[in-house]
Protein backbone atom coordinates (compact mmCIF):
# COMPACT_ATOMS: atom_id res chain seq x y z
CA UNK A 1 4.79 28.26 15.88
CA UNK A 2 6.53 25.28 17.10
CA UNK A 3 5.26 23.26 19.85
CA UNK A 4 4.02 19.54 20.94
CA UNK A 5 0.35 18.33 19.63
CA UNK A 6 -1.20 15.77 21.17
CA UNK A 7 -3.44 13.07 18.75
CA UNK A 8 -5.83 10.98 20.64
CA UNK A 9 -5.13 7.83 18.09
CA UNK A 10 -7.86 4.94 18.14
CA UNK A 11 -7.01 1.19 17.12
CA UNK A 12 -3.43 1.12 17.05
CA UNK A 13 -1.62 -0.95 19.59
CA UNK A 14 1.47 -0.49 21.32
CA UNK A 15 2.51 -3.05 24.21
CA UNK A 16 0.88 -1.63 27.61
CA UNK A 17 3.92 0.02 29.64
CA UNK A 18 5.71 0.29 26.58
CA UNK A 19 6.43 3.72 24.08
CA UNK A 20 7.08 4.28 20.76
CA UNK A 21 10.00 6.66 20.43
CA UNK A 22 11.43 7.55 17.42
CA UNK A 23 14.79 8.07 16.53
CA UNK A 24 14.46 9.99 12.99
CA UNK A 25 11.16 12.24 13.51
CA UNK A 26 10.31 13.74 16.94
CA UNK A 27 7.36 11.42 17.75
CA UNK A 28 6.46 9.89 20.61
CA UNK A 29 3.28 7.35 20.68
CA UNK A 30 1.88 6.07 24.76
CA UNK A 31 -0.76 3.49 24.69
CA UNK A 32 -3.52 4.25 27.25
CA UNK A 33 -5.44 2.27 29.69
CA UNK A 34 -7.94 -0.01 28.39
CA UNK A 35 -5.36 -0.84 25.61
CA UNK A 36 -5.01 -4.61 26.25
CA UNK A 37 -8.37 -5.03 27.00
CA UNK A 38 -9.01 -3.75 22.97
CA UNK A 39 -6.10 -6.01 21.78
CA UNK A 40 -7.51 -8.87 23.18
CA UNK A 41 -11.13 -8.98 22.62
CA UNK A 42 -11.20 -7.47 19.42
CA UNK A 43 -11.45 -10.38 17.63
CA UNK A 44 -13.89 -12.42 20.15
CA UNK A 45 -17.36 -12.68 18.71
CA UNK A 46 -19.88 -10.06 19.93
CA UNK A 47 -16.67 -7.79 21.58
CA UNK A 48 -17.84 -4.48 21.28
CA UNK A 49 -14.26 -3.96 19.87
CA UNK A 50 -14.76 -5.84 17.07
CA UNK A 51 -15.55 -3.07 14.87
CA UNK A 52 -15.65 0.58 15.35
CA UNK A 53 -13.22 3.23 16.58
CA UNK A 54 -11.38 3.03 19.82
CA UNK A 55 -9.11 5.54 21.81
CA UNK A 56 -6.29 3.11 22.59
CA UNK A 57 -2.99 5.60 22.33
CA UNK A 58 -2.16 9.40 22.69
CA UNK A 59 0.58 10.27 20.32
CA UNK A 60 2.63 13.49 20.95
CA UNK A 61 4.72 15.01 17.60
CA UNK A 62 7.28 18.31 18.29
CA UNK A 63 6.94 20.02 15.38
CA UNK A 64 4.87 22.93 13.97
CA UNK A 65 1.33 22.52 13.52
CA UNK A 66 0.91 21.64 9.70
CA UNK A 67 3.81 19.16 9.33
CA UNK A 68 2.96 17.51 12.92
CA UNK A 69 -0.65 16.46 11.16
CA UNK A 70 1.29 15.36 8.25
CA UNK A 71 3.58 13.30 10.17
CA UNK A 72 0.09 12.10 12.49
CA UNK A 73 -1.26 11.31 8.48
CA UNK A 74 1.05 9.41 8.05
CA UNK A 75 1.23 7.15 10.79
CA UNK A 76 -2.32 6.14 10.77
CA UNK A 77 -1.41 4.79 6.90
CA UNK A 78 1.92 2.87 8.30
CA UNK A 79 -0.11 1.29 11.43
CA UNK A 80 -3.49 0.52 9.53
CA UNK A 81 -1.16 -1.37 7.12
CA UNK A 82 0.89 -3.56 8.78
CA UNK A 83 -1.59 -3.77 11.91
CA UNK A 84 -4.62 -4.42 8.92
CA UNK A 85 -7.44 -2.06 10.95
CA UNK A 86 -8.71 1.27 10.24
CA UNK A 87 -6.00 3.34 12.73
CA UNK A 88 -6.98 6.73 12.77
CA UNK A 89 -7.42 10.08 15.11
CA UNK A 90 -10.39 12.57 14.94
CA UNK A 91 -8.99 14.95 17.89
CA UNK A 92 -5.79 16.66 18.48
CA UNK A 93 -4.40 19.77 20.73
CA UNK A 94 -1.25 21.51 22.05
CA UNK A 95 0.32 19.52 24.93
CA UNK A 96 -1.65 19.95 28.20
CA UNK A 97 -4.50 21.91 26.79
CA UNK A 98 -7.32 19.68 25.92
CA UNK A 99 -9.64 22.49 26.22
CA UNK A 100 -8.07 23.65 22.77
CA UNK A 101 -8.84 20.62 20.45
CA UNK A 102 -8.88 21.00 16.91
CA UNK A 103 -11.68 18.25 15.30
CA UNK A 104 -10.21 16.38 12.25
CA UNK A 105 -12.01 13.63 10.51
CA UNK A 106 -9.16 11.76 8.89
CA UNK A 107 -10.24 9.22 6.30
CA UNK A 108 -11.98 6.37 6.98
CA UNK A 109 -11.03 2.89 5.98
CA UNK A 110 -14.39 -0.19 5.98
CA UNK A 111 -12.18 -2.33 7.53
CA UNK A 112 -13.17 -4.04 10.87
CA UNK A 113 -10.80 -4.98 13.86
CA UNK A 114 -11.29 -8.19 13.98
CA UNK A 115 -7.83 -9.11 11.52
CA UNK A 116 -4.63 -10.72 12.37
CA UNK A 117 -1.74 -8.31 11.94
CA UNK A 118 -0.18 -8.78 8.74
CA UNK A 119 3.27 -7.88 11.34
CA UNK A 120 2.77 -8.93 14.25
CA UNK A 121 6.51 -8.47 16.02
CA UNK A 122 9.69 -7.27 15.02
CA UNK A 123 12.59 -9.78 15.98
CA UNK A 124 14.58 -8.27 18.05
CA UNK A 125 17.93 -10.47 19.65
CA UNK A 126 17.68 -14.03 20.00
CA UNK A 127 14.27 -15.32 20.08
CA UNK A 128 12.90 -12.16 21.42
CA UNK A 129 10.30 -10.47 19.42
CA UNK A 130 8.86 -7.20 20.19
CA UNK A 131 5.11 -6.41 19.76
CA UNK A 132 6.24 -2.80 19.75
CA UNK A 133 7.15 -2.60 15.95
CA UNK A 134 8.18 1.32 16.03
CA UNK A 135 11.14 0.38 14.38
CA UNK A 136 9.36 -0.63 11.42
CA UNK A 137 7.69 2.34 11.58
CA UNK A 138 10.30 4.66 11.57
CA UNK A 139 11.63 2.79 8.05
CA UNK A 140 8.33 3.60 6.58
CA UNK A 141 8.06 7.00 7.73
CA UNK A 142 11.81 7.63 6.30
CA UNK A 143 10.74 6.28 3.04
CA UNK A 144 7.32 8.28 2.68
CA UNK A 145 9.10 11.53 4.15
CA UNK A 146 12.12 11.29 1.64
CA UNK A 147 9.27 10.43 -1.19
CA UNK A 148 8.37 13.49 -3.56
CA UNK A 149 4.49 14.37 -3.63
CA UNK A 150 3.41 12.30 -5.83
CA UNK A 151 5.03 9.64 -4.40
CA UNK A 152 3.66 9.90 -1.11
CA UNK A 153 0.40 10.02 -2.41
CA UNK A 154 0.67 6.50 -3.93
CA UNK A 155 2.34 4.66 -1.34
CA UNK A 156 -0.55 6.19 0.69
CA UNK A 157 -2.85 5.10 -2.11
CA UNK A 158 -1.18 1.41 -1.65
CA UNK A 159 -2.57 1.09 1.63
CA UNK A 160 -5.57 2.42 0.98
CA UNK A 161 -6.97 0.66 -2.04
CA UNK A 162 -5.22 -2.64 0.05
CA UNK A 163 -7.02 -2.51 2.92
CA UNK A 164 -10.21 -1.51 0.81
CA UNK A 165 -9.84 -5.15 -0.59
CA UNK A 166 -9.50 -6.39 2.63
CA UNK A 167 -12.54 -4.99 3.89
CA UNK A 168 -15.07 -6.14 1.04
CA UNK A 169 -16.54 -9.55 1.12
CA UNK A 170 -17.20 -9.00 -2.47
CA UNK A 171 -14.39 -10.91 -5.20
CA UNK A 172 -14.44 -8.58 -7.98
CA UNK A 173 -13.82 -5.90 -6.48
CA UNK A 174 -11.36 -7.47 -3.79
CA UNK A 175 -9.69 -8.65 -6.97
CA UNK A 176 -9.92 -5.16 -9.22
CA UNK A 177 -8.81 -3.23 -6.12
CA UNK A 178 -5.19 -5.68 -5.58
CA UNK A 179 -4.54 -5.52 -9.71
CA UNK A 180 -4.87 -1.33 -9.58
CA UNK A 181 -2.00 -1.41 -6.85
CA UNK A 182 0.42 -3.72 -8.62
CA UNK A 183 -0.28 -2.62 -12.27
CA UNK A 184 0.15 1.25 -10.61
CA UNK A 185 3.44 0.59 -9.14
CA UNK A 186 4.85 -1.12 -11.90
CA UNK A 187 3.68 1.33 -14.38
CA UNK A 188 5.46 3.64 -11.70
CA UNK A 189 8.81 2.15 -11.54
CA UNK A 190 8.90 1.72 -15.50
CA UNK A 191 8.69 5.17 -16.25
CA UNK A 192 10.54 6.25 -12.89
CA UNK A 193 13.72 3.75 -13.40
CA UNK A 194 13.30 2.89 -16.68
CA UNK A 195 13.47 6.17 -18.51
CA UNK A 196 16.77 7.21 -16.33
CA UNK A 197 18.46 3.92 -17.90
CA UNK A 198 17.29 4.81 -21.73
CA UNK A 199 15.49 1.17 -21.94
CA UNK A 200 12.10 1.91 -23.75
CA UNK A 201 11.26 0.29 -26.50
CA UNK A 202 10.55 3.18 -28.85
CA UNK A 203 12.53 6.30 -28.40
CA UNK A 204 10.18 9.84 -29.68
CA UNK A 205 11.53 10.05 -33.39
CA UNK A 206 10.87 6.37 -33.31
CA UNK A 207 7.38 7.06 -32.30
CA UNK A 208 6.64 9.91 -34.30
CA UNK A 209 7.91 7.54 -37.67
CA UNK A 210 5.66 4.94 -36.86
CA UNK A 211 2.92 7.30 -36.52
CA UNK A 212 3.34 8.88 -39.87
CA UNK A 213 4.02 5.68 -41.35
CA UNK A 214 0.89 4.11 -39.73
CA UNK A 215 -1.60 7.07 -40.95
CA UNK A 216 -0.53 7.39 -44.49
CA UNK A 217 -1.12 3.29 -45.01
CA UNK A 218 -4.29 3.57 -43.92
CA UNK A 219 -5.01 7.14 -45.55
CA UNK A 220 -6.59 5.52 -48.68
CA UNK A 221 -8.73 3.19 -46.64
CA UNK A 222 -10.07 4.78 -43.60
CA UNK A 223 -12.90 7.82 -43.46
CA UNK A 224 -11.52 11.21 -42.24
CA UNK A 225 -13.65 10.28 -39.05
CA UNK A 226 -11.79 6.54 -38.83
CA UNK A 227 -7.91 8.46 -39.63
CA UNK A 228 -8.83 11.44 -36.74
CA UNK A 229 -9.58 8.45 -34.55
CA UNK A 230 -6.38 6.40 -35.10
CA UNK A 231 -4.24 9.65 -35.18
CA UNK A 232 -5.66 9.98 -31.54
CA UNK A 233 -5.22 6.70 -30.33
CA UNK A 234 -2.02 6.71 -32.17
CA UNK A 235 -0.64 9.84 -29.88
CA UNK A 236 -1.16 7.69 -26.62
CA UNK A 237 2.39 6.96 -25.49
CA UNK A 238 1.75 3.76 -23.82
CA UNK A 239 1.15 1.71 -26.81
CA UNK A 240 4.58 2.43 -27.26
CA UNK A 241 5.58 0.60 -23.66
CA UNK A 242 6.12 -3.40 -22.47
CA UNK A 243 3.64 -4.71 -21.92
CA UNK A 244 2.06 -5.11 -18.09
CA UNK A 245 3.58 -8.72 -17.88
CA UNK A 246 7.02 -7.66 -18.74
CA UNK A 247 6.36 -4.01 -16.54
CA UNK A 248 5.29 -6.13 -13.79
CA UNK A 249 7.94 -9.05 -14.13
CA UNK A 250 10.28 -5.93 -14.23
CA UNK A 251 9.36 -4.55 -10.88
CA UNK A 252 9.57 -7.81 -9.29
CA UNK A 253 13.17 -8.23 -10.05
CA UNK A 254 14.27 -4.46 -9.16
CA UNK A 255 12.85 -4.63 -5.82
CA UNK A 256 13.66 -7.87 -5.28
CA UNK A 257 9.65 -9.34 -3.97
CA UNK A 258 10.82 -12.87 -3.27
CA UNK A 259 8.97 -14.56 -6.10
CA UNK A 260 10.53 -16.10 -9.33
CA UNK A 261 10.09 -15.12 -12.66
CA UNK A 262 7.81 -17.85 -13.58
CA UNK A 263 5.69 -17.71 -10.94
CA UNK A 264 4.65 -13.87 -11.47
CA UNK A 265 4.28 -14.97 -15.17
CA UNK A 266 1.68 -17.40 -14.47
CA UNK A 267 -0.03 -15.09 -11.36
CA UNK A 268 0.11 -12.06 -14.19
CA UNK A 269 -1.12 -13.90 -17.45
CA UNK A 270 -4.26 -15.34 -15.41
CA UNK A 271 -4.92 -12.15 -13.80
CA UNK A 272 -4.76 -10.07 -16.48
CA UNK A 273 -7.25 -12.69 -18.18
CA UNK A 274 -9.77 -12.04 -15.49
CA UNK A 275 -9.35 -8.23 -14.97
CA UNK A 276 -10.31 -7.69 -18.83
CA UNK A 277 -12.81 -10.11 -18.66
CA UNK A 278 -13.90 -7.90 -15.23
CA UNK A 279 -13.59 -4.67 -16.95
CA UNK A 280 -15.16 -5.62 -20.22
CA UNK A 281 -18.17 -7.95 -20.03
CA UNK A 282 -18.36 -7.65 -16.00
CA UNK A 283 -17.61 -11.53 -16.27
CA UNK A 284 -16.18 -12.72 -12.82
CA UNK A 285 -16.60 -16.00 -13.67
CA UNK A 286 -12.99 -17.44 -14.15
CA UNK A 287 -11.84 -15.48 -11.16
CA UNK A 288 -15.06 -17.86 -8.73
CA UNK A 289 -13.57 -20.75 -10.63
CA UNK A 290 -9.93 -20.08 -9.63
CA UNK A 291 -10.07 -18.46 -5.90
CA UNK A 292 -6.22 -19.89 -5.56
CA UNK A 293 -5.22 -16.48 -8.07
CA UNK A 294 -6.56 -14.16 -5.63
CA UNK A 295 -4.77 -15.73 -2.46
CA UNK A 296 -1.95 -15.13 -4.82
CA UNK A 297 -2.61 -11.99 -6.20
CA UNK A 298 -2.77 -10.18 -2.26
CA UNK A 299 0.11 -12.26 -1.93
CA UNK A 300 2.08 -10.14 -4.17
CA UNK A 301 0.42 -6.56 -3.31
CA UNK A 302 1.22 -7.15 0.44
CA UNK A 303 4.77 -7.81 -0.48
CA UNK A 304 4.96 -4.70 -2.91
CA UNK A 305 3.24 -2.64 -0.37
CA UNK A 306 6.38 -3.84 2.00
CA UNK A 307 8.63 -3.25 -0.07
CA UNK A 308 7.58 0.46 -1.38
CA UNK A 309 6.89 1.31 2.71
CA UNK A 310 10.94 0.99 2.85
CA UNK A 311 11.29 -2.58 4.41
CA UNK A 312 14.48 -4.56 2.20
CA UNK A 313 14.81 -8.02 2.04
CA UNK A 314 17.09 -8.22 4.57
CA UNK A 315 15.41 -6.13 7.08
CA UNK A 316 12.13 -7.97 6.14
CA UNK A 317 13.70 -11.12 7.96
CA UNK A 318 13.02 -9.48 10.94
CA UNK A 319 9.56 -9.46 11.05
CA UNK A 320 7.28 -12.29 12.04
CA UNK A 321 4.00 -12.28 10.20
CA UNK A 322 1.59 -14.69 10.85
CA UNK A 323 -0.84 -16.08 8.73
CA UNK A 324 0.91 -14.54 5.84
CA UNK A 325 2.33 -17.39 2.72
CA UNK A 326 5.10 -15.86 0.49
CA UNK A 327 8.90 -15.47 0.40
CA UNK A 328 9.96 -17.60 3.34
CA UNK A 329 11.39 -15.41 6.32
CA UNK A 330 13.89 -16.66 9.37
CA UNK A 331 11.45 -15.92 11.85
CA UNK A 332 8.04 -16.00 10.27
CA UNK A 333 5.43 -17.84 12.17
């Protein structure tokens, strides 16, 4: 049945005195007392806020029950995101009946609260920013809600394996984690975008030619157990693709992440020097020896991440992000 559900949501900030109300999705999100007092000591050394899970907002979502935990879902991914903390809610209820709370441990991010935003405003007229950023939110809502399965579950997967990185004082994995999320998504748009435009390389009676042509050459010279083994690794369709560089350089131009060509050429060509050094002789040693690449590398992800969450270039001009080095913005600080 239809109705308003409550979610008592912990770490996410919203101005005191101030709502979120959106336009497209009936949501409403109140911060709660105490709420400044978390926004504000969170990052002072030895605040009890500093890490840890904090009731700081009670969100209310008109809808029936399933799809108004969806939407709650999904809002915990948009806010831990762009406010880089672990924003989640274990408890939720009808409107007015507390008594009737439903217990929900939503997934946990290892991410402290001790982070600058990676948004902290949206500009709003003149040189007014706003540190309510619901409109923001409602764009990235609109984009995952319009998204097919699948392709919810990655941009959800974006943030995830993101703030992962964040979280871990450890470089090869902060490193692996960034290159799964850009290599995913370009892979992702390459198929997606470039199969609707007819722009692979090989198209299947290409590939099945090359095959044949492939196994009988070697049919003389290879063992039965050698010609089974390239017949199988022959019948992988991505040897067939780009490669990453030109998948990745790709994706960069079609949505449009601010960086030139060259640039992502030389990020991509080191990176994917030290990922298969990573993945094959667990060598990390070019990545110590060139910490610039990574500062780079979360550069890009965070933009992608942007991007995919439904924010365009022209609406990312808006936003002022502190602390954050990349495709120069109006109002970034």
């Amino acid at each position: 049945m239809p109705g308003t559900f409550a979610f008592e949501m912990q770490n996410l900030y919203i101005p005191e005195d101030e709502v979120y109300d959106s336009d497209p999705f009936p949501i409403r999100i109140e911060p709660v007392e105490g709420v400044e007092e978390f926004e504000e000591n969170r990052r002072e050394d030895g605040s009890e806020y500093e890490t840890g899970y904090w009731f700081t907002a009670k969100c209310f979502i008109e809808a029936d029950e399933d799809r108004a935990v969806e939407l709650a879902e999904w809002l915990t991914y948009i806010y831990s995101f762009y406010q880089k903390r672990d924003v989640r809610w274990e408890i939720y209820y009808p409107e007015g009946s507390p008594g009737d709370a439903r217990n929900l441990n939503t997934y946990r991010i290892p991410i402290d609260n001790t982070g600058l935003s990676l948004v902290r405003a949206v500009h709003e007229t003149g040189p007014v920013f706003n540190r309510n950023i619901g409109p923001l939110v409602d764009v990235g809502l609109e984009r995952i809600d319009e998204a097919d399965k699948d392709l919810a579950s990655d941009l959800r997967a974006n943030v995830s394996l993101f703030l992962h990185s964040d979280a871990t004082k450890q470089i090869m994995p902060k490193f692996l984690l960034l290159w799964m999320v850009l290599e995913a998504n370009a892979n992702r748009n390459y198929h997606r975008y470039m199969k609707s435009q007819r722009e692979y390389l090989f198209g299947d009676d290409e590939k099945r030619r090359v095959r044949e042509y492939v196994l009988v050459e070697f049919e003389e010279e290879f063992t039965e157990g050698q010609l089974n083994r390239l017949e199988h690794n022959l019948g992988k369709d991505f040897i067939f693709e780009p490669s990453t560089l030109v998948k990745i350089k790709k994706y960069n131009e079609q949505n449009d992440l601010g960086f030139d060509s060259d640039e992502v050429e030389e990020i991509v060509k080191e990176a994917s020097t030290v990922r298969n050094q990573i993945v094959h002789s667990m060598d990390e040693s070019r990545l110590r020896d060139n910490t610039d690449l990574l500062v780079e590398l979360r550069k890009m992800v965070m933009f992608l991440i942007i991007r995919e969450l439904g924010v365009e270039p022209e609406w990312q001009d808006k936003l002022a992000m502190p602390q954050i080095i990349g495709p120069e913005s109006e109002y970034e600080w």
